[in-house]
Protein backbone atom coordinates (compact mmCIF):
# COMPACT_ATOMS: atom_id res chain seq x y z
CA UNK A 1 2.57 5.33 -20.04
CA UNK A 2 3.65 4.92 -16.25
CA UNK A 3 5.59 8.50 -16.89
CA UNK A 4 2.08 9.55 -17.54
CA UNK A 5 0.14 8.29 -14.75
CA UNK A 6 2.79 9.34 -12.09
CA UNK A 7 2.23 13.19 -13.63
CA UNK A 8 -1.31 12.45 -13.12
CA UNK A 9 -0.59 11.38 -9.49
CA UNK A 10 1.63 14.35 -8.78
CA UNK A 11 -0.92 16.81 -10.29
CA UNK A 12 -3.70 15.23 -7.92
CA UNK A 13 -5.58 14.21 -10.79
CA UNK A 14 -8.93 12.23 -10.51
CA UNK A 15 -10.56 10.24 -12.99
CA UNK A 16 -14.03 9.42 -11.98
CA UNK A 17 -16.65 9.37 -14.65
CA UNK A 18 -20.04 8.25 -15.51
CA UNK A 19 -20.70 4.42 -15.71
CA UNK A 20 -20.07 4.05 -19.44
CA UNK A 21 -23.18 3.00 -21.43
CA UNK A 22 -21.51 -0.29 -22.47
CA UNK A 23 -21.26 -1.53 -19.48
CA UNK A 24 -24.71 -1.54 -17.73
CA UNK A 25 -27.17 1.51 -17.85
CA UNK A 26 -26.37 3.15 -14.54
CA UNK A 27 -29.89 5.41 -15.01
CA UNK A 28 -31.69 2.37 -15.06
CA UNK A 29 -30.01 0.87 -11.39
CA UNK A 30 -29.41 3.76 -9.55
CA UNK A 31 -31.03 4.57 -6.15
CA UNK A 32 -30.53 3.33 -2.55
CA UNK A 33 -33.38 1.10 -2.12
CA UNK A 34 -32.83 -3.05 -2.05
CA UNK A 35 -31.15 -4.03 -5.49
CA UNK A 36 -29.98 -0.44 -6.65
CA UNK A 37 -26.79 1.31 -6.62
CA UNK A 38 -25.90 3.94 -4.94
CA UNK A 39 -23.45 6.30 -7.20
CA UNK A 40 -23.15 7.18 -10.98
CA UNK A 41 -19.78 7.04 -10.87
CA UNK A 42 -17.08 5.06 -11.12
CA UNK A 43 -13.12 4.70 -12.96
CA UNK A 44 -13.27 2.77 -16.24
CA UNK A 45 -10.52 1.48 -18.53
CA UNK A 46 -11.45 2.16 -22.18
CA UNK A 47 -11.61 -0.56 -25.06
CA UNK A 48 -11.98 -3.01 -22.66
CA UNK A 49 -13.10 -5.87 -25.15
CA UNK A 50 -10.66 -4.69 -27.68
CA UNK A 51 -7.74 -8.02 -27.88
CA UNK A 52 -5.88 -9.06 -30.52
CA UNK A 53 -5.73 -12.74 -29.71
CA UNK A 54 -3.57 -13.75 -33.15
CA UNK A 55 -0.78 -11.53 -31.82
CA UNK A 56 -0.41 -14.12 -29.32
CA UNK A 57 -1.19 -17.20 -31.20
CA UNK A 58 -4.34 -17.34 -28.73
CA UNK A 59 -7.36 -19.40 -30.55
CA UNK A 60 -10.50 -17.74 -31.08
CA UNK A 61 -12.22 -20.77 -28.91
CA UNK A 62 -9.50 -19.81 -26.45
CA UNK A 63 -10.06 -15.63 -26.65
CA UNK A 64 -13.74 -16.21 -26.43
CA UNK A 65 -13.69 -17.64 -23.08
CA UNK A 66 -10.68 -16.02 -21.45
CA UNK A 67 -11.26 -13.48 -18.59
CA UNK A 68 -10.85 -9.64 -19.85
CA UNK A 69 -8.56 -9.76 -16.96
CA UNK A 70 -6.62 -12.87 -18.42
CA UNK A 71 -6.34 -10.75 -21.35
CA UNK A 72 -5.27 -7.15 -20.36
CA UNK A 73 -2.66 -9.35 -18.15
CA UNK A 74 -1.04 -11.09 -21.18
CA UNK A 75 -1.17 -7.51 -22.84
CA UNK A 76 0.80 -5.85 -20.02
CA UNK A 77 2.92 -8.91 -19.46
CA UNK A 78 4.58 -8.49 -23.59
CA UNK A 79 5.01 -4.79 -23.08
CA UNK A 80 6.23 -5.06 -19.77
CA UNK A 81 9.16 -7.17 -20.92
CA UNK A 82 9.92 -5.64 -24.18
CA UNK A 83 10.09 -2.48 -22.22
CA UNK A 84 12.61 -3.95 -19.90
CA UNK A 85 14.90 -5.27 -23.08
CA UNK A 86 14.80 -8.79 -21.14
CA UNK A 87 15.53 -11.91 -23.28
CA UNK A 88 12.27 -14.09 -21.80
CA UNK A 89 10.93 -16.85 -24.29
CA UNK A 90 12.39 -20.37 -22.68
CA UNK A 91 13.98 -18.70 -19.86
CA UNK A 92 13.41 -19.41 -16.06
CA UNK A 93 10.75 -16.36 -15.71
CA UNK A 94 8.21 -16.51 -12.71
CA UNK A 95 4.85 -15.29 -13.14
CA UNK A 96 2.96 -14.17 -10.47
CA UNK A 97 -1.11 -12.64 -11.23
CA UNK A 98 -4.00 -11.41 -9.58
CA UNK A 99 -7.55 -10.43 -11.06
CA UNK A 100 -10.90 -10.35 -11.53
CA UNK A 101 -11.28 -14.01 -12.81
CA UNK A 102 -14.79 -13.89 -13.79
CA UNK A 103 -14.65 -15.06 -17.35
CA UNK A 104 -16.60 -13.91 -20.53
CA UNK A 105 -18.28 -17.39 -20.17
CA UNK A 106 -20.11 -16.37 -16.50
CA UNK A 107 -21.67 -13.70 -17.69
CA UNK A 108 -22.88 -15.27 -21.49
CA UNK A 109 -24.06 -18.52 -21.83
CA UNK A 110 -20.88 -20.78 -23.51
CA UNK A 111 -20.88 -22.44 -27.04
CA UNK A 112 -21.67 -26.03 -26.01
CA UNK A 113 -20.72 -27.12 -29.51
CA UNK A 114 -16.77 -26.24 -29.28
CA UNK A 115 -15.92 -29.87 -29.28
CA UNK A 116 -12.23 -29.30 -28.21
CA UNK A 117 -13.32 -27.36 -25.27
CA UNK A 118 -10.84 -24.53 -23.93
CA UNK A 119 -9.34 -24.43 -20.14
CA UNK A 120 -8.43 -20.84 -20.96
CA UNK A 121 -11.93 -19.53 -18.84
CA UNK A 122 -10.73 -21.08 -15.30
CA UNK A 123 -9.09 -19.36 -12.44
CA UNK A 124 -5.78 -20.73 -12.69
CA UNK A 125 -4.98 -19.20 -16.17
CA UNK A 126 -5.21 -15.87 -15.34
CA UNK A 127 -1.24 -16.76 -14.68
CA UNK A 128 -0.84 -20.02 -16.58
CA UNK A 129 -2.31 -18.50 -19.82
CA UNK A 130 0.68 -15.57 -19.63
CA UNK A 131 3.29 -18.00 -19.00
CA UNK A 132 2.10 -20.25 -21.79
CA UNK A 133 1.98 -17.62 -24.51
CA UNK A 134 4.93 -16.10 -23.48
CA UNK A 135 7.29 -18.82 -23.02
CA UNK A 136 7.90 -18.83 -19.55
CA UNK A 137 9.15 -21.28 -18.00
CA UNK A 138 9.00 -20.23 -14.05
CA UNK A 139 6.73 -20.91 -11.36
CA UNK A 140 3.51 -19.77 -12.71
CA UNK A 141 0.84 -19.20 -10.01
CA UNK A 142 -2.26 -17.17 -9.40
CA UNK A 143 -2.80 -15.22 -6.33
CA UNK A 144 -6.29 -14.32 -4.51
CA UNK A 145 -6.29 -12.88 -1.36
CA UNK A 146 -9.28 -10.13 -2.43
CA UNK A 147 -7.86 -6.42 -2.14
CA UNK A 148 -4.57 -7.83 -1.22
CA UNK A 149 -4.17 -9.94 -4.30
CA UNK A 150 -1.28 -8.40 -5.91
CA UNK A 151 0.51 -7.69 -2.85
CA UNK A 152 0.74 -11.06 -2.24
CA UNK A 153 1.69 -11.98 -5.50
CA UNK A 154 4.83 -9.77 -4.98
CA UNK A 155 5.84 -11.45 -2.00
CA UNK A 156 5.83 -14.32 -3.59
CA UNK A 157 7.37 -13.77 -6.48
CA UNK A 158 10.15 -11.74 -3.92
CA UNK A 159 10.36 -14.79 -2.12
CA UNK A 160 11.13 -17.04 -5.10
CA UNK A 161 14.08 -14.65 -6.47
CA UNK A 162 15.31 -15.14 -3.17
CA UNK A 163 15.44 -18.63 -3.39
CA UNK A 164 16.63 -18.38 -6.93
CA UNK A 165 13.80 -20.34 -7.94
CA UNK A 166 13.87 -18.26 -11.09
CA UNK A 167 15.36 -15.51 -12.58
CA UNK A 168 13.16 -12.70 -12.95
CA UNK A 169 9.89 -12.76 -12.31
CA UNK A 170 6.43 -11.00 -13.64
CA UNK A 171 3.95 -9.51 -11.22
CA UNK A 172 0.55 -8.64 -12.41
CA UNK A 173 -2.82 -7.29 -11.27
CA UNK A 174 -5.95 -6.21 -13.07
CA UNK A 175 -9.16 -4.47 -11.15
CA UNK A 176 -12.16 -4.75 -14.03
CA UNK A 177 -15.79 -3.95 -12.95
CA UNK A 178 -17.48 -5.05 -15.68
CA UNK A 179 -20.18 -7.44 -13.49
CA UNK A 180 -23.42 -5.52 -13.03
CA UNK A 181 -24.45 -8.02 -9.81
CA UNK A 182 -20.79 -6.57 -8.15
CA UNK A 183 -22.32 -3.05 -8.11
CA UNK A 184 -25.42 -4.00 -6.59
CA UNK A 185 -23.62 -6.72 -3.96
CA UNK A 186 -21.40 -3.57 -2.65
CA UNK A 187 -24.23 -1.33 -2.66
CA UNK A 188 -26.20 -3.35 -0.57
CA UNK A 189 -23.85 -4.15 1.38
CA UNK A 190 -22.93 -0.19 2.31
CA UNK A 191 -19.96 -0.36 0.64
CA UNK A 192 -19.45 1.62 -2.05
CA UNK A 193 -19.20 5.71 -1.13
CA UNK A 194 -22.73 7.43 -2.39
CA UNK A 195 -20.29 10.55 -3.40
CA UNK A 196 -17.65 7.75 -5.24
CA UNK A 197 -14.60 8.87 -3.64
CA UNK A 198 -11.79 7.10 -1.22
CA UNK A 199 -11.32 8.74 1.73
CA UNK A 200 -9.15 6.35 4.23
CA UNK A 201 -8.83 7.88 7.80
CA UNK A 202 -10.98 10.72 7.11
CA UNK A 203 -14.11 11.32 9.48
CA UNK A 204 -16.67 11.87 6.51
CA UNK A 205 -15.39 8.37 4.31
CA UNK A 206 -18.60 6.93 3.99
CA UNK A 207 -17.20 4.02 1.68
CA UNK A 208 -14.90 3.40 -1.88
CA UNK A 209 -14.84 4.12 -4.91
CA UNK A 210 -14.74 1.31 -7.82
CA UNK A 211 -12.10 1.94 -10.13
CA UNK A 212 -10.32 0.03 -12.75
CA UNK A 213 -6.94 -0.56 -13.83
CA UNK A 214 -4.15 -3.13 -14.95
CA UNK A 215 -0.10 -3.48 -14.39
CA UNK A 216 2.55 -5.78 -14.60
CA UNK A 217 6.02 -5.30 -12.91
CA UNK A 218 9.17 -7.01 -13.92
CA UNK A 219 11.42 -7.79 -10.65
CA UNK A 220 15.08 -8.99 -11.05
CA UNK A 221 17.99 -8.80 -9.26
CA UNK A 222 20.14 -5.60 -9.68
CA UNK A 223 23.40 -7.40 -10.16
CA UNK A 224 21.93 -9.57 -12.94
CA UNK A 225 20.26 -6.22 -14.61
CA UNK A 226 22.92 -4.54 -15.04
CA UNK A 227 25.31 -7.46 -16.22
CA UNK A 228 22.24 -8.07 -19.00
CA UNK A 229 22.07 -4.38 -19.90
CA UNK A 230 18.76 -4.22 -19.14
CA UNK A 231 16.16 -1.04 -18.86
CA UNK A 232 16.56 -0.67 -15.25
CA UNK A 233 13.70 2.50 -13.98
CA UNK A 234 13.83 1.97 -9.99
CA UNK A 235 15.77 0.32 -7.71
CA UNK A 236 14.65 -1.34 -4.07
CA UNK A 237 16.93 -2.12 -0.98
CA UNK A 238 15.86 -5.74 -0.76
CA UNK A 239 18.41 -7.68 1.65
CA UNK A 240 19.54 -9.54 -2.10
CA UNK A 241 19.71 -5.92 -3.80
CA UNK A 242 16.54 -7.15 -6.33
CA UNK A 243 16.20 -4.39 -9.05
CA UNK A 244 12.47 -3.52 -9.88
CA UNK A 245 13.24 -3.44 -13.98
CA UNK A 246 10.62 -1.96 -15.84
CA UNK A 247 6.67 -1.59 -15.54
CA UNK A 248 3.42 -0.98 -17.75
CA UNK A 249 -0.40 -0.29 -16.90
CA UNK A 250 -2.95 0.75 -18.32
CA UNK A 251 -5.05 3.29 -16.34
CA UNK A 252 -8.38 5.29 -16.86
């Protein structure tokens, strides 16, 4: 898949489309007045509520409430490491996410008569719930510093293989627009780009374009990769020689 999208990047490829009907009817909300949004358009993952939760020995109580991010995350996170040929369950692997954290439970009112209750809605588990499932047994911390997010989740997780607090570590991020309010918030606030498009620097940007995706990096030290024989598909000049192993994302 990341062989894919870096064609797409090289070929200049865009993939804006029309607000899919399943999230919100765009027809319905658009216009620039108080309360609208401004643009038709937007960059959409597709099957977004598509998880096989008994892959992962996640409950359905558990699945029900989790954040799609929390799930694409978990997704990325098996595929990631498979695709790296790193032995992981019970070993000292860090985990280190960002997302959109609004669960399936803020947006749907939640089944008050689950009497053993599930955690796996809250912030925190958008990292703790990959760990868990996984068998990790690193640091295991979310990250939220808005458009920054998963930037900062790499420096930390470049910061802990520096202090060999663990092994290898996982960094993840996941961009979902699936909240109808977040449209109208960014509209209002003359944010998002009438037109949809990005254009940083430019005289005529006149705001961004929302656009979805999800990917999880696997960062260990080059040394220790190649001892392990493991998939190694770039390589970065940290001041420790840290090998970036293997990644996976999903993209529209």
């Amino acid at each position: 898949m990341y062989k894919e999208f870096f064609e797409f990047l090289l070929n200049k490829g865009e993939s804006y489309e029309t607000v899919l009907p399943e999230r919100f009817n765009i027809d319905a909300w658009k216009g620039h007045k108080l309360r609208q949004i401004v643009t038709q358009k937007g960059s959409f993952l597709k099957n977004l509520y598509q998880f096989d939760h008994v892959e992962f020995g996640i409950t359905v109580a558990d699945a029900r409430a989790m954040a799609l991010s929390t799930r694409k995350l978990v997704e990325h996170s098996l595929l990631s490491l498979l695709n790296a040929g790193i032995e992981y369950r019970g070993r000292n692997v860090g985990c280190y996410m960002s997302g959109v954290v609004f669960g399936i439970q803020s947006m749907a009112d939640p089944d008050v008569y689950e009497a053993r209750g599930t955690f796996a809605g809250y912030s925190y588990s958008i990292a703790n719930k990959v760990s868990y499932h996984l068998d990790l047994v690193g640091p295991s911390l979310p990250t939220d510093t808005a458009c920054s997010s998963t930037v900062s989740a790499l420096h930390l997780a470049v910061q802990a293989l520096r202090a060999e607090e663990c092994e290898t570590v996982l960094i993840g991020g996941s961009q979902l627009n699936h909240r109808l309010v977040d449209w109208i918030q960014y509209s209002t606030g003359s944010l998002l780009s009438p037109d949809r498009k990005c254009k940083p620097f430019d005289a005529s940007a006149n705001g961004f374009g929302r656009g979805e995706g999800a990917c999880v990096v696997v960062l260990k030290p080059l040394n220790a990769a190649i001892c392990d024989d493991d998939n190694i598909h770039a390589l970065r000049a940290f001041p420790m020689a840290s090998q970036l192993v293997t990644n996976k994302f999903d993209r529209s």
